[in-house]
N, C-alpha and C. Protein backbone atom coordinates (compact mmCIF):
# COMPACT_ATOMS: atom_id res chain seq x y z
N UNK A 1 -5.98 -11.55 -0.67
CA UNK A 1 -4.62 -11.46 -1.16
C UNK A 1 -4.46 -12.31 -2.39
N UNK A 2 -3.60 -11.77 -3.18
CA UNK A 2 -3.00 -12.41 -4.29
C UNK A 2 -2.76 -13.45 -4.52
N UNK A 3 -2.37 -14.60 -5.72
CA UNK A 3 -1.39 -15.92 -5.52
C UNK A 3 0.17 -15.07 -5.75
N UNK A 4 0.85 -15.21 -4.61
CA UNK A 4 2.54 -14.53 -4.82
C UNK A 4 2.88 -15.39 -5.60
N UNK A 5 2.28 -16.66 -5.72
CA UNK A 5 3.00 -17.77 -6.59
C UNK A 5 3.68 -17.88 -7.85
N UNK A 6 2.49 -17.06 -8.45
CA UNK A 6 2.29 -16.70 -9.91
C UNK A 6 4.22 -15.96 -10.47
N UNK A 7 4.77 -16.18 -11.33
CA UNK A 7 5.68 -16.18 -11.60
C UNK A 7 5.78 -14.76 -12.51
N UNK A 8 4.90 -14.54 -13.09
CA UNK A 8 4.94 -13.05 -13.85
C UNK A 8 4.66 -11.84 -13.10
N UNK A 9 5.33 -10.69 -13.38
CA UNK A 9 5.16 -9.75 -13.16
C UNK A 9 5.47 -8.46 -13.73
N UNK A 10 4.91 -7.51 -13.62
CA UNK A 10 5.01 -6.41 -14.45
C UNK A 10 5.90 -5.34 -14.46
N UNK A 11 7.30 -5.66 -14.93
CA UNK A 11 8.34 -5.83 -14.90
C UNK A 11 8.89 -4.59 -16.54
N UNK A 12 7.89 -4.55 -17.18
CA UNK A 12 8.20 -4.35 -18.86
C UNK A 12 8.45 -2.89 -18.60
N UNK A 13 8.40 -2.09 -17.78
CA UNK A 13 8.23 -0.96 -17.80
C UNK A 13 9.73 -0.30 -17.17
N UNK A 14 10.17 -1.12 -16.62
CA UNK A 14 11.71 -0.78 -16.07
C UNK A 14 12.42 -0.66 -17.20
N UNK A 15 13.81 -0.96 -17.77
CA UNK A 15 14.83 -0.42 -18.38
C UNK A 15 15.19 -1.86 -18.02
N UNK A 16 16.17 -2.36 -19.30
CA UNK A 16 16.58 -3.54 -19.50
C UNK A 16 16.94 -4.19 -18.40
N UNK A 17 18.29 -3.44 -17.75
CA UNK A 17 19.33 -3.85 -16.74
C UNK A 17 18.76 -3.94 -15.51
N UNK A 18 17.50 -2.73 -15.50
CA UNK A 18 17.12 -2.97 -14.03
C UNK A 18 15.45 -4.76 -14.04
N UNK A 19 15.28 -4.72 -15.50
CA UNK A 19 14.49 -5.61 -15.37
C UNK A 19 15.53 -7.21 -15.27
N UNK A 20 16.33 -7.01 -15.59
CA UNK A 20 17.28 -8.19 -15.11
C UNK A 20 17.77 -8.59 -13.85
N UNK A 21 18.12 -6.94 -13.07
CA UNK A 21 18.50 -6.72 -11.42
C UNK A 21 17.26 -7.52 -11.09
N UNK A 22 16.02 -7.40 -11.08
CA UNK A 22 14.72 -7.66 -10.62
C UNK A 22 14.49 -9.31 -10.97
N UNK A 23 14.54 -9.70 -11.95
CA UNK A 23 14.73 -11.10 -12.48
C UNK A 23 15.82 -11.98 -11.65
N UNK A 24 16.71 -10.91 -11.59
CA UNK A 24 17.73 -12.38 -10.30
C UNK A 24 17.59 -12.41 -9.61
N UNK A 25 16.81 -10.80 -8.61
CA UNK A 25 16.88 -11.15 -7.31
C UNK A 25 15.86 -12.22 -7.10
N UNK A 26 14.80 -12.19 -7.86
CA UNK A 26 13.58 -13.20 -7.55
C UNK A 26 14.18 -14.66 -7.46
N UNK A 27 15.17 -15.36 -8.33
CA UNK A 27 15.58 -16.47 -8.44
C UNK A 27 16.80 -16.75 -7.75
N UNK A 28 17.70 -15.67 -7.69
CA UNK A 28 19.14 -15.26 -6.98
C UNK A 28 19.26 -14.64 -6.10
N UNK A 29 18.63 -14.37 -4.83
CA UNK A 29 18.43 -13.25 -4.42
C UNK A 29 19.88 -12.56 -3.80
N UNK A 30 20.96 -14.30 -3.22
CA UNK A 30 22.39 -13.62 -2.54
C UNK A 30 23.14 -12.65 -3.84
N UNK A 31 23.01 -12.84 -4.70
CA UNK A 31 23.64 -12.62 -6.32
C UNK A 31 24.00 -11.38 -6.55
N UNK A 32 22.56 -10.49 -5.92
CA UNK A 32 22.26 -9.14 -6.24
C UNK A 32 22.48 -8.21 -5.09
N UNK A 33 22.52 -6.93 -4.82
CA UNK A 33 22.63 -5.84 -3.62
C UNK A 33 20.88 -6.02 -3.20
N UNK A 34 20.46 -6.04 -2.50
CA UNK A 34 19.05 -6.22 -1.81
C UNK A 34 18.25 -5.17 -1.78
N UNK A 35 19.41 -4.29 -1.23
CA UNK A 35 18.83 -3.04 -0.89
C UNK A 35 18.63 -2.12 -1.84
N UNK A 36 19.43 -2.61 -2.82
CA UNK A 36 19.26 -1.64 -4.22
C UNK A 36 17.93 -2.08 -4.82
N UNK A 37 17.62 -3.09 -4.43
CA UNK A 37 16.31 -3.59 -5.58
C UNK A 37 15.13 -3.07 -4.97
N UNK A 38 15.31 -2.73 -3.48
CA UNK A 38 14.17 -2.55 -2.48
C UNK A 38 14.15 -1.06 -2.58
N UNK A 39 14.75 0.24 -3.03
CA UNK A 39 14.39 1.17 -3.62
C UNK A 39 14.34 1.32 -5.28
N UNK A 40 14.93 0.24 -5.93
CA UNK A 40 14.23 0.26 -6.96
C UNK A 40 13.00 0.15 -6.96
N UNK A 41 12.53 -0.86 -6.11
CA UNK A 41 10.80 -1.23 -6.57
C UNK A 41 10.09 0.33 -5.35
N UNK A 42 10.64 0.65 -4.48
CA UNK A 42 9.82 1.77 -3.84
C UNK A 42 9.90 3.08 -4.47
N UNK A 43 11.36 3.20 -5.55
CA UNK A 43 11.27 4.42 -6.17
C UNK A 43 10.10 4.66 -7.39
N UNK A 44 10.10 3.47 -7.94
CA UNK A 44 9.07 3.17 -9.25
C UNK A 44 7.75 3.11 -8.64
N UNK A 45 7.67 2.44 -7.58
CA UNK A 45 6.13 2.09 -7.16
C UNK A 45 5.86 3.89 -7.37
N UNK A 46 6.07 5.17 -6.35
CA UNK A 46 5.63 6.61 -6.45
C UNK A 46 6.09 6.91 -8.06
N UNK A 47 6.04 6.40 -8.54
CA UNK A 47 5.59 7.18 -9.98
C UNK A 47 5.11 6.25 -11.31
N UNK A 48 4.88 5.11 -10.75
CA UNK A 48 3.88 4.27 -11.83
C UNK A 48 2.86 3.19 -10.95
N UNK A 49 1.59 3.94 -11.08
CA UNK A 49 0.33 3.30 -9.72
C UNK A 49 0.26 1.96 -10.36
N UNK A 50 0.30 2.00 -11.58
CA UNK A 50 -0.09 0.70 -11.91
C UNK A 50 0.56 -0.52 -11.17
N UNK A 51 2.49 -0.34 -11.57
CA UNK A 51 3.06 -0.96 -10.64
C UNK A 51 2.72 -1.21 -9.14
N UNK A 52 2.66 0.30 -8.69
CA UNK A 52 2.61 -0.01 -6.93
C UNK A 52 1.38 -1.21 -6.28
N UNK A 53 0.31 -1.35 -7.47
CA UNK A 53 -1.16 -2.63 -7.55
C UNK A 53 -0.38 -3.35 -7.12
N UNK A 54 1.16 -4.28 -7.99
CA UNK A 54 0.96 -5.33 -7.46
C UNK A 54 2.24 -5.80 -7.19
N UNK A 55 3.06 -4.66 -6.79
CA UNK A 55 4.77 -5.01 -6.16
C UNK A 55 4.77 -5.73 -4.80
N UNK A 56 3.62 -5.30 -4.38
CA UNK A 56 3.82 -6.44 -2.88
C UNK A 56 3.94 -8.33 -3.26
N UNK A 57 3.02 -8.88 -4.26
CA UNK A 57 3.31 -9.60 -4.66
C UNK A 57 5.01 -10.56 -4.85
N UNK A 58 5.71 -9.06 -6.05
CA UNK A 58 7.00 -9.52 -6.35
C UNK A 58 7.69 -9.41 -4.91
N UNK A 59 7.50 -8.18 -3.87
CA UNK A 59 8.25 -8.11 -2.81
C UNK A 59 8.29 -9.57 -1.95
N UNK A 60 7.25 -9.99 -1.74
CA UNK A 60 6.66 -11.08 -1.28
C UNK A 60 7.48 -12.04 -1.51
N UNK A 61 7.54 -12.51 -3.21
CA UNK A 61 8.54 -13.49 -3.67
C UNK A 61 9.97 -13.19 -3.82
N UNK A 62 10.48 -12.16 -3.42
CA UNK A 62 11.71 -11.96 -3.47
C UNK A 62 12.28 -12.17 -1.57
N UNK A 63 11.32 -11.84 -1.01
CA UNK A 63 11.50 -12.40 0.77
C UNK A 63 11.80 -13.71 0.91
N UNK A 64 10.38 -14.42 0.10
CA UNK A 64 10.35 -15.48 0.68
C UNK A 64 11.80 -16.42 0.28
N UNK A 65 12.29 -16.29 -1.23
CA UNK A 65 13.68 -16.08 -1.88
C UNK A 65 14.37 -16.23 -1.58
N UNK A 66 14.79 -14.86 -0.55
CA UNK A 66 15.63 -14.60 0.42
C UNK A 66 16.29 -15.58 1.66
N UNK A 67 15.06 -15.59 1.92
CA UNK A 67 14.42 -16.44 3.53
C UNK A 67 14.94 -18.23 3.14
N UNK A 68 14.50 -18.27 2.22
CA UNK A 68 15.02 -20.05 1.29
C UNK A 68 16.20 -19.88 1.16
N UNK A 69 17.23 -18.97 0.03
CA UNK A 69 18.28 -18.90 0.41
C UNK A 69 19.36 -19.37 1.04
N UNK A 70 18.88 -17.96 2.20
CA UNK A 70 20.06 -17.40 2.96
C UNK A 70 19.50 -17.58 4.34
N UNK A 71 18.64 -17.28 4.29
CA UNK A 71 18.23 -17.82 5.68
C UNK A 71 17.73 -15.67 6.35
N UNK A 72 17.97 -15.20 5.51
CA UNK A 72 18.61 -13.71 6.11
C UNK A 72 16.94 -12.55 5.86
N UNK A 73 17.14 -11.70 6.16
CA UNK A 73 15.56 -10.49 6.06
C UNK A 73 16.74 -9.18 5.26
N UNK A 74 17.72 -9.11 4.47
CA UNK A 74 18.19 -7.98 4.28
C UNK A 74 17.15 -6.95 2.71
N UNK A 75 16.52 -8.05 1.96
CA UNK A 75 15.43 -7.33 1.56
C UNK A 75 14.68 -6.73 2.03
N UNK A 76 13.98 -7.50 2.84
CA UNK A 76 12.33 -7.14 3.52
C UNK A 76 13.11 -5.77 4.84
N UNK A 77 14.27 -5.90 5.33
CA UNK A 77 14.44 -4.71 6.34
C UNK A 77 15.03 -3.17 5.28
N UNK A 78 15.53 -3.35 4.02
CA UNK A 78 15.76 -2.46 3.06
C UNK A 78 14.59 -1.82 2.64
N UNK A 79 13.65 -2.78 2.51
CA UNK A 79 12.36 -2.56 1.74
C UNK A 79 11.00 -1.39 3.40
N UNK A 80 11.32 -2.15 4.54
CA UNK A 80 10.64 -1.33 5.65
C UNK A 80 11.44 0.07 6.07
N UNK A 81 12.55 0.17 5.85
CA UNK A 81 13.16 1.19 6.03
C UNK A 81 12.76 2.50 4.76
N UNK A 82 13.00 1.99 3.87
CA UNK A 82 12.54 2.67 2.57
C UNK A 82 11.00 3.10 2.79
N UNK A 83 10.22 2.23 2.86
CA UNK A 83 8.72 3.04 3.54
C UNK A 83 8.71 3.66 4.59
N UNK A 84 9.35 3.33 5.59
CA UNK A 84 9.38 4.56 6.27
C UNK A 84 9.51 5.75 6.62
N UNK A 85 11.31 5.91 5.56
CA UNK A 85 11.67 7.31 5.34
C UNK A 85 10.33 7.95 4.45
N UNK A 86 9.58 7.33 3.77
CA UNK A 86 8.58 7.86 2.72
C UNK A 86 7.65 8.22 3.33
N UNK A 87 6.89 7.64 4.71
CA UNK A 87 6.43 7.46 5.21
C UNK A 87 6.55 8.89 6.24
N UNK A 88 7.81 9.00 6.54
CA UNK A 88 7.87 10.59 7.39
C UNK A 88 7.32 11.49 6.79
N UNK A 89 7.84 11.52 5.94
CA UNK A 89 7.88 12.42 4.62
C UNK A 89 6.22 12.52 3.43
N UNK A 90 6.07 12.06 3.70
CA UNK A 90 4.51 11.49 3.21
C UNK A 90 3.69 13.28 3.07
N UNK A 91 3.69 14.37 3.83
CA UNK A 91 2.88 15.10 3.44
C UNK A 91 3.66 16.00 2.62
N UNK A 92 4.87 16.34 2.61
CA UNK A 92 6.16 16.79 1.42
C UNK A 92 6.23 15.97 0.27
N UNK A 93 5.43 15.03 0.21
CA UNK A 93 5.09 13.82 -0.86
C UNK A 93 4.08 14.67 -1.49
N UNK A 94 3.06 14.42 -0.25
CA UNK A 94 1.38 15.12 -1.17
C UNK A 94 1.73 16.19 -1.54
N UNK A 95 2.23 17.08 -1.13
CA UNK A 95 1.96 18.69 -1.96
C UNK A 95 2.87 18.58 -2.86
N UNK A 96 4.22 17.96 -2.86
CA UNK A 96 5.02 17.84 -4.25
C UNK A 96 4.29 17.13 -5.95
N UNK A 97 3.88 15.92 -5.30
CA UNK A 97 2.94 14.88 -5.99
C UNK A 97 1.88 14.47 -5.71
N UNK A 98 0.57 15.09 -6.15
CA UNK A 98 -0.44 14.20 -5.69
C UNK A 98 -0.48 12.89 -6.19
N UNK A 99 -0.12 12.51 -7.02
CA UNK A 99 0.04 10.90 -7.79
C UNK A 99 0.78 10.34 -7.11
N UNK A 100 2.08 10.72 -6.97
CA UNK A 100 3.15 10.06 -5.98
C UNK A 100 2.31 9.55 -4.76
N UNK A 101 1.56 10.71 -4.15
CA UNK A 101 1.26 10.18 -3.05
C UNK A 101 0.21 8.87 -3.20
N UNK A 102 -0.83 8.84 -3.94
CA UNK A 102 -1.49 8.21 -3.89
C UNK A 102 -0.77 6.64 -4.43
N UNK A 103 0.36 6.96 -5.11
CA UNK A 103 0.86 5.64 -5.47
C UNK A 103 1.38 5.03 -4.23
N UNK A 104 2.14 6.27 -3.45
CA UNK A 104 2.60 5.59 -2.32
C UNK A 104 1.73 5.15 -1.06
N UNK A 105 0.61 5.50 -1.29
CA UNK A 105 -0.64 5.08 -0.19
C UNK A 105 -0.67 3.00 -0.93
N UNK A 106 -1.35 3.38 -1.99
CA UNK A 106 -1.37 2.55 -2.84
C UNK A 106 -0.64 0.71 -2.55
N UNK A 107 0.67 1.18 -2.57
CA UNK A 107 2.14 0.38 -2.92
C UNK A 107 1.98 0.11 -1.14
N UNK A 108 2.00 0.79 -0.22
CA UNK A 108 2.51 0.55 1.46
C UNK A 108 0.81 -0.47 1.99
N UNK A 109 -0.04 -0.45 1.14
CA UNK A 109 -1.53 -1.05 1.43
C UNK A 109 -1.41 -2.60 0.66
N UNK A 110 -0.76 -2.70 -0.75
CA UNK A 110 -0.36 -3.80 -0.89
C UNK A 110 1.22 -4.39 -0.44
N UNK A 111 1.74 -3.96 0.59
CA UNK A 111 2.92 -4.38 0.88
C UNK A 111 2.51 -5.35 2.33
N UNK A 112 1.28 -4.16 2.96
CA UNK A 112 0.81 -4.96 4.35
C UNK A 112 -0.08 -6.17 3.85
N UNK A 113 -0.71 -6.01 2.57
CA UNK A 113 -1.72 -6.39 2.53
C UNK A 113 -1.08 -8.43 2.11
N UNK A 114 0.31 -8.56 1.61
CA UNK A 114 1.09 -9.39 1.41
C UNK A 114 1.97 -10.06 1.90
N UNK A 115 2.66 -9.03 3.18
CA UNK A 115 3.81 -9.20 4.02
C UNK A 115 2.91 -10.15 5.34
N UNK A 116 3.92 -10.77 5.66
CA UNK A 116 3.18 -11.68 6.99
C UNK A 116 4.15 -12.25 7.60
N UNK A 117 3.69 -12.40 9.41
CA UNK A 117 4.68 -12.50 10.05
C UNK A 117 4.36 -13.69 10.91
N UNK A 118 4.30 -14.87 10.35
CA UNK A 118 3.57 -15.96 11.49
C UNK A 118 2.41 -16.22 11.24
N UNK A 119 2.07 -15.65 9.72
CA UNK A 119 0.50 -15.95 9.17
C UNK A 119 -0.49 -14.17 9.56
N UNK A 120 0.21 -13.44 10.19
CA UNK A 120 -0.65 -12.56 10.41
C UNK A 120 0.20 -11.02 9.78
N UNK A 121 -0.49 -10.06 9.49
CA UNK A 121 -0.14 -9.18 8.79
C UNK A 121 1.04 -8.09 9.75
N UNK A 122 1.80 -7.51 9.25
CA UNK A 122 3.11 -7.01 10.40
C UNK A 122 2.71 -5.59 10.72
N UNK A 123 2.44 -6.27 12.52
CA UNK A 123 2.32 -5.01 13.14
C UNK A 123 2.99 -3.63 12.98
N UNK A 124 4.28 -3.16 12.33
CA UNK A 124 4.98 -1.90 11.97
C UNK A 124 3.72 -1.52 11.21
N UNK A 125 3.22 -2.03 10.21
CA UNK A 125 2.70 -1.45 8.91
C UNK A 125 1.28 -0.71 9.18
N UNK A 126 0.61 -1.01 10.76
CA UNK A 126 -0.77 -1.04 10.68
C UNK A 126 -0.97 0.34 11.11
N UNK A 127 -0.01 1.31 11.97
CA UNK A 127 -0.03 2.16 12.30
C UNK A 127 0.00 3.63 10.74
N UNK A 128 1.15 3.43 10.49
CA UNK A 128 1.27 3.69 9.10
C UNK A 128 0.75 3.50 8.18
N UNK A 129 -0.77 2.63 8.05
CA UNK A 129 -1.29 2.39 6.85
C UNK A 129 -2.60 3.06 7.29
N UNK A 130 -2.92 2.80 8.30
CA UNK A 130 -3.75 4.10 9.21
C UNK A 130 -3.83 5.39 8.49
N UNK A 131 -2.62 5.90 9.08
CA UNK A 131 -2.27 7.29 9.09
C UNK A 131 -2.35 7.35 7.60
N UNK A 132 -2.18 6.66 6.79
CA UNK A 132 -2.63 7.26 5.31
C UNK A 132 -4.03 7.27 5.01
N UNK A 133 -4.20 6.49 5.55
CA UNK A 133 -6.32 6.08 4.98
C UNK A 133 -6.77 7.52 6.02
N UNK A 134 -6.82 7.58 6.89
CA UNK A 134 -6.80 8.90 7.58
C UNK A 134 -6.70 10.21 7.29
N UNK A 135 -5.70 10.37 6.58
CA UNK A 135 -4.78 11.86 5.69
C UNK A 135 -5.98 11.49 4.65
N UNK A 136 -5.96 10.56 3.72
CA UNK A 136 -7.33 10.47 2.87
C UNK A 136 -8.26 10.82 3.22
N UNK A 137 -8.85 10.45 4.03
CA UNK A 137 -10.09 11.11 4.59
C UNK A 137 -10.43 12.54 5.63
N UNK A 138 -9.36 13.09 5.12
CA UNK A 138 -9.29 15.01 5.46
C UNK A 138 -9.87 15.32 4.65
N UNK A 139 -10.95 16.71 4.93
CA UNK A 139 -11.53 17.21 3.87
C UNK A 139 -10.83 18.34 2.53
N UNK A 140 -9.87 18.31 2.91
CA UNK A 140 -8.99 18.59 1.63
C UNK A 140 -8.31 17.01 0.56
N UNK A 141 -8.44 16.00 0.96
CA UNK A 141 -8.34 15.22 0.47
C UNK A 141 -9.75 14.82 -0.07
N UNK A 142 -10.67 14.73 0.46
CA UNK A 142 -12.11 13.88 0.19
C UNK A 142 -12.67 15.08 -1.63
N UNK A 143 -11.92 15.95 -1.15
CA UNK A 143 -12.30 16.99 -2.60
C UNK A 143 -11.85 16.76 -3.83
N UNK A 144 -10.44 15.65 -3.42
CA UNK A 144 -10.10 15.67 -5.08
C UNK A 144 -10.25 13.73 -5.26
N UNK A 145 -10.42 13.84 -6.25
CA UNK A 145 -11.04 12.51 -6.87
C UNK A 145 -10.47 11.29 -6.67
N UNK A 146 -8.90 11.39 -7.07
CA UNK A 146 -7.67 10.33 -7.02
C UNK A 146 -7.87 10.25 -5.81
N UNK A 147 -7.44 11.25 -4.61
CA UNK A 147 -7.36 10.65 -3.47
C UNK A 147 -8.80 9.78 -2.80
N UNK A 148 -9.84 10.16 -2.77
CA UNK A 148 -11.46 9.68 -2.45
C UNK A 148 -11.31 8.49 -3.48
N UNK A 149 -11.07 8.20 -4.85
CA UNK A 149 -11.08 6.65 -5.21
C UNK A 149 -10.06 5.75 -4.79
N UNK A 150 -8.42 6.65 -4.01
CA UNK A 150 -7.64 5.50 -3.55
C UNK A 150 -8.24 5.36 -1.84
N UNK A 151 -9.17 5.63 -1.22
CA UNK A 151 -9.67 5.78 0.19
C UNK A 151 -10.37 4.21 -0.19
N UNK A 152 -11.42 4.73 -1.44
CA UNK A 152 -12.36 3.90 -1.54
C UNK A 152 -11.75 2.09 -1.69
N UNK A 153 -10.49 2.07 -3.01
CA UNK A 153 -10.07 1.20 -3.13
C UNK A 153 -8.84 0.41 -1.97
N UNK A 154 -7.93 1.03 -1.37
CA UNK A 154 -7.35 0.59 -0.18
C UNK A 154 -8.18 0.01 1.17
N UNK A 155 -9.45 0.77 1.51
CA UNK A 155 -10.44 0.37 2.35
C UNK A 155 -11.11 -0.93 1.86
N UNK A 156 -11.30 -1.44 0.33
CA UNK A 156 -11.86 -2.33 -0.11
C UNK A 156 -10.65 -3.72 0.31
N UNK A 157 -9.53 -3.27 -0.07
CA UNK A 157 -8.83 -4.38 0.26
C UNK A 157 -7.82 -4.71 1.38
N UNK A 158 -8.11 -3.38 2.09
CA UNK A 158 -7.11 -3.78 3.52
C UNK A 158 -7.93 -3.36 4.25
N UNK A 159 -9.11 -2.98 4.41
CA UNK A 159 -9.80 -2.36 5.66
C UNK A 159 -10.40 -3.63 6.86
N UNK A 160 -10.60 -4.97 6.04
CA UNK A 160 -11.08 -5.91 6.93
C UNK A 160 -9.71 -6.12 7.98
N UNK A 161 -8.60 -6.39 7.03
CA UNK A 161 -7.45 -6.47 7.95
C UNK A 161 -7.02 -5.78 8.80
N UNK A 162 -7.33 -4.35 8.48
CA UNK A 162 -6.96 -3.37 9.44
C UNK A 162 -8.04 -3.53 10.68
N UNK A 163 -9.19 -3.80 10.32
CA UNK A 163 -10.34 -3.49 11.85
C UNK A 163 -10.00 -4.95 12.29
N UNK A 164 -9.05 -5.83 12.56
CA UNK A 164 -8.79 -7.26 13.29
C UNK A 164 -7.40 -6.72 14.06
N UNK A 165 -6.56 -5.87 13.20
CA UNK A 165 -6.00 -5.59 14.30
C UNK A 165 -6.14 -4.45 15.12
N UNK A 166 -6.76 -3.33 14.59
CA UNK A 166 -7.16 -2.36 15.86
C UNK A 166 -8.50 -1.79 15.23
N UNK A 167 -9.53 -2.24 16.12
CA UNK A 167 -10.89 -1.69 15.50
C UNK A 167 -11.04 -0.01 16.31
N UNK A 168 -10.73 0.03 17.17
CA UNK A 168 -10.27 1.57 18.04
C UNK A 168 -10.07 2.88 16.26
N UNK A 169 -9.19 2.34 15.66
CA UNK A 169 -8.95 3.14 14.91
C UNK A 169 -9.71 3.28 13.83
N UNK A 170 -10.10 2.21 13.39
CA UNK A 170 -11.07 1.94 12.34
C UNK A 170 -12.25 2.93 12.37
N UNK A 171 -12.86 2.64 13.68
CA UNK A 171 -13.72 3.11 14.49
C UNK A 171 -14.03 5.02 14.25
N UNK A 172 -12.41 5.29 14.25
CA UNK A 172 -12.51 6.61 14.30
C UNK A 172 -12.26 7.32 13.05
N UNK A 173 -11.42 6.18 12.03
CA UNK A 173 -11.81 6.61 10.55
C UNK A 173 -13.13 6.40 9.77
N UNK A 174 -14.35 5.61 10.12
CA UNK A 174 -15.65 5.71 10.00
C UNK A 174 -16.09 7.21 10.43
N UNK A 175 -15.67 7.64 11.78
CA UNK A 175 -16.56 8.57 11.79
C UNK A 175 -15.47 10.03 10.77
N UNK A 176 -14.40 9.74 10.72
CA UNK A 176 -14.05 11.10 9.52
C UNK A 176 -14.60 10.87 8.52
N UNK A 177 -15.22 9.62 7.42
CA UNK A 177 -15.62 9.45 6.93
C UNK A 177 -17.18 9.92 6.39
N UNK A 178 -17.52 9.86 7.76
CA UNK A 178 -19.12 9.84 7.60
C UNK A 178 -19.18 11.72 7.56
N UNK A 179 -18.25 11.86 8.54
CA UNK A 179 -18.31 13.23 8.50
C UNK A 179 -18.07 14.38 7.08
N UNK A 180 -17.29 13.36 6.40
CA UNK A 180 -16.81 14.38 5.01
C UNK A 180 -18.19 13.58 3.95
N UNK A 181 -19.31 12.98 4.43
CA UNK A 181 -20.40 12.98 3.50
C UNK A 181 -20.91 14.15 3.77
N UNK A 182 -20.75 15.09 5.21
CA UNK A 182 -21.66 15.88 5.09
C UNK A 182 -21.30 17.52 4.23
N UNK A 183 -19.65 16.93 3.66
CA UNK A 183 -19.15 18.32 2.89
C UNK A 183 -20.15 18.63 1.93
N UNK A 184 -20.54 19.49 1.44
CA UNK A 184 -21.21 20.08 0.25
C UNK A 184 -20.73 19.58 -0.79
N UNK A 185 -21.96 18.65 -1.39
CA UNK A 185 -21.56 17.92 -2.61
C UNK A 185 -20.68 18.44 -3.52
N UNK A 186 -20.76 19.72 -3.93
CA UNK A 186 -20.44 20.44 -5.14
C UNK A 186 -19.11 20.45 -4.73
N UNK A 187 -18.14 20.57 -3.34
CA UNK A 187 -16.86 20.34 -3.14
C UNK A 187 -16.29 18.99 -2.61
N UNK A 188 -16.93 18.10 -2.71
CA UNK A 188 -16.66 16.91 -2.50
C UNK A 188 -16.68 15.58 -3.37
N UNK A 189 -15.66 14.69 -3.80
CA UNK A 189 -15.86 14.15 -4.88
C UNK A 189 -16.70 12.75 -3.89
N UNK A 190 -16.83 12.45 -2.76
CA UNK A 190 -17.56 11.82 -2.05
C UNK A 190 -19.12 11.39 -2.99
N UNK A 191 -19.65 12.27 -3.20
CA UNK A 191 -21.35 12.04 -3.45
C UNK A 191 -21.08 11.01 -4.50
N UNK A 192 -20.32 10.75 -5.38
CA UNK A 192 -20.83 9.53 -6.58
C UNK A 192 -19.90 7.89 -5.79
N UNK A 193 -19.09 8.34 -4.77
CA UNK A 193 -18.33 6.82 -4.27
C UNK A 193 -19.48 6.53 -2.75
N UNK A 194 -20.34 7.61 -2.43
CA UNK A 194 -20.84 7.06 -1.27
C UNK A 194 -21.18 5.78 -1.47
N UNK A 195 -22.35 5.25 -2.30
CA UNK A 195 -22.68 4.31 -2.23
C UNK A 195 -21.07 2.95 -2.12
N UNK A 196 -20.52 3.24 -2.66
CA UNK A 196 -19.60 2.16 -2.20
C UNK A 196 -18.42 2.23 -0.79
N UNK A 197 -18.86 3.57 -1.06
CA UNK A 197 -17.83 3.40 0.76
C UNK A 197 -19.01 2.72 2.20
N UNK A 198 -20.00 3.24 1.68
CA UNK A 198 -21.12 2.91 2.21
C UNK A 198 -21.58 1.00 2.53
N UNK A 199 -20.90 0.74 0.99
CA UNK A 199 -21.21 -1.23 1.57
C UNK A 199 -19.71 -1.43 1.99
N UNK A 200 -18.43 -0.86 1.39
CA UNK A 200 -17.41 -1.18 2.40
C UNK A 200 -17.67 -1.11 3.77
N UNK A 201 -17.88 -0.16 4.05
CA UNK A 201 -18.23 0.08 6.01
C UNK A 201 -19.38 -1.07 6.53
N UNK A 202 -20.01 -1.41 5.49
CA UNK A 202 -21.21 -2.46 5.95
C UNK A 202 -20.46 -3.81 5.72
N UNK A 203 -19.40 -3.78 5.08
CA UNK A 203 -18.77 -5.24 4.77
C UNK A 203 -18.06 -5.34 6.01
N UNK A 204 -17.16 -4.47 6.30
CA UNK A 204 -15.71 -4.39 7.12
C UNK A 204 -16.40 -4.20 8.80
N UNK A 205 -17.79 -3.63 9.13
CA UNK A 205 -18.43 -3.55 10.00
C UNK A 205 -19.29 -4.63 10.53
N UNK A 206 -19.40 -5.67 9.67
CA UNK A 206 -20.68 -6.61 9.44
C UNK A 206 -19.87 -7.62 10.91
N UNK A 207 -20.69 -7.98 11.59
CA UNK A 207 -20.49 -9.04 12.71
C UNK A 207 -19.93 -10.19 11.88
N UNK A 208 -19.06 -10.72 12.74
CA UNK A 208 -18.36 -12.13 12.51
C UNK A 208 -19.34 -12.94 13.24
């Protein structure tokens, strides 16, 4: 994980007023509507990936914000509600947007990958972050490129976390995995990322 510490963020791409909404809540957070900022950053995360890299970060510092404050969670429960509805909705996502989707795989992998509940990552998210690395690894997904490099890159940075809290599942996205090596290269964008899904599974598999 990240330093949330770090005070910059990539912010330049919003529109004046909303990069200001975003600027207070981080420092102000009672100041501002909560919930407005928590689909601001989930509406932007599905249509700029770059953003969705590293909004868990700002989400992060706008909680913790919060939490100093006010004492209150009306961000962070604006912000889980908002992934969720996205989250139903997630395959009316993929066929509308394949980018969307992958931003929103993307953005919900660094949200778990940041959010913490007592030092440990929040059980809501693990089920749901599943079910996307999963939908990735369908063989209509493993065919197109974006989705097979966001498998590759979400597995790189949340997959250790995910097999600590349920290796059962992990378990059974290895074997969809292994299984869509055996698609026919020529329809699978798999053959040039094997080698690296290949030391992920040897990293995230490796005995403690």
């Amino acid at each position: 994980m990240g330093d949330p510490g770090r005070e910059e963020y990539k912010i330049q791409s919003f529109d004046a007023e909303t990069q200001q909404l975003l600027k207070t809540a981080l420092k102000d957070p009672g100041a501002v509507d909560l919930e407005k900022v928590a689909n601001v950053i989930v509406d932007h995360s599905l249509h700029d990936c770059v953003f969705s890299k590293e909004a868990g970060r700002m989400c992060y510092a706008i909680i913790q914000a919060e939490s100093k404050q006010t004492g209150q969670s009306v961000f962070r429960r604006g912000l889980l509600n908002r992934l969720q509805q996205e989250y139903q909705a997630r395959e009316q996502l993929r066929a509308r947007s394949l980018q969307g989707w992958v931003c929103y795989v993307t953005f919900i992998c660094n949200i778990f990958d940041y959010l913490r509940v007592n030092n440990m990552p929040m059980m809501a998210l693990v089920n749901p972050v599943y079910d996307c690395l999963f939908r990735l690894a369908q063989p209509d997904s493993l065919s197109k490129e974006e989705e097979v490099d966001c498998l590759v890159l979400q597995l790189h940075r949340v997959g250790e976390q995910l097999e600590k809290m349920n290796r059962q599942r992990m378990d059974e996205l290895f074997v969809l995995i292994r299984d869509g090596f055996l698609l026919p290269s020529g329809l699978s964008s798999l053959a040039q990322l094997r080698p690296r899904l290949c030391t992920i599974i040897t990293t995230v598999r490796s005995p403690t």
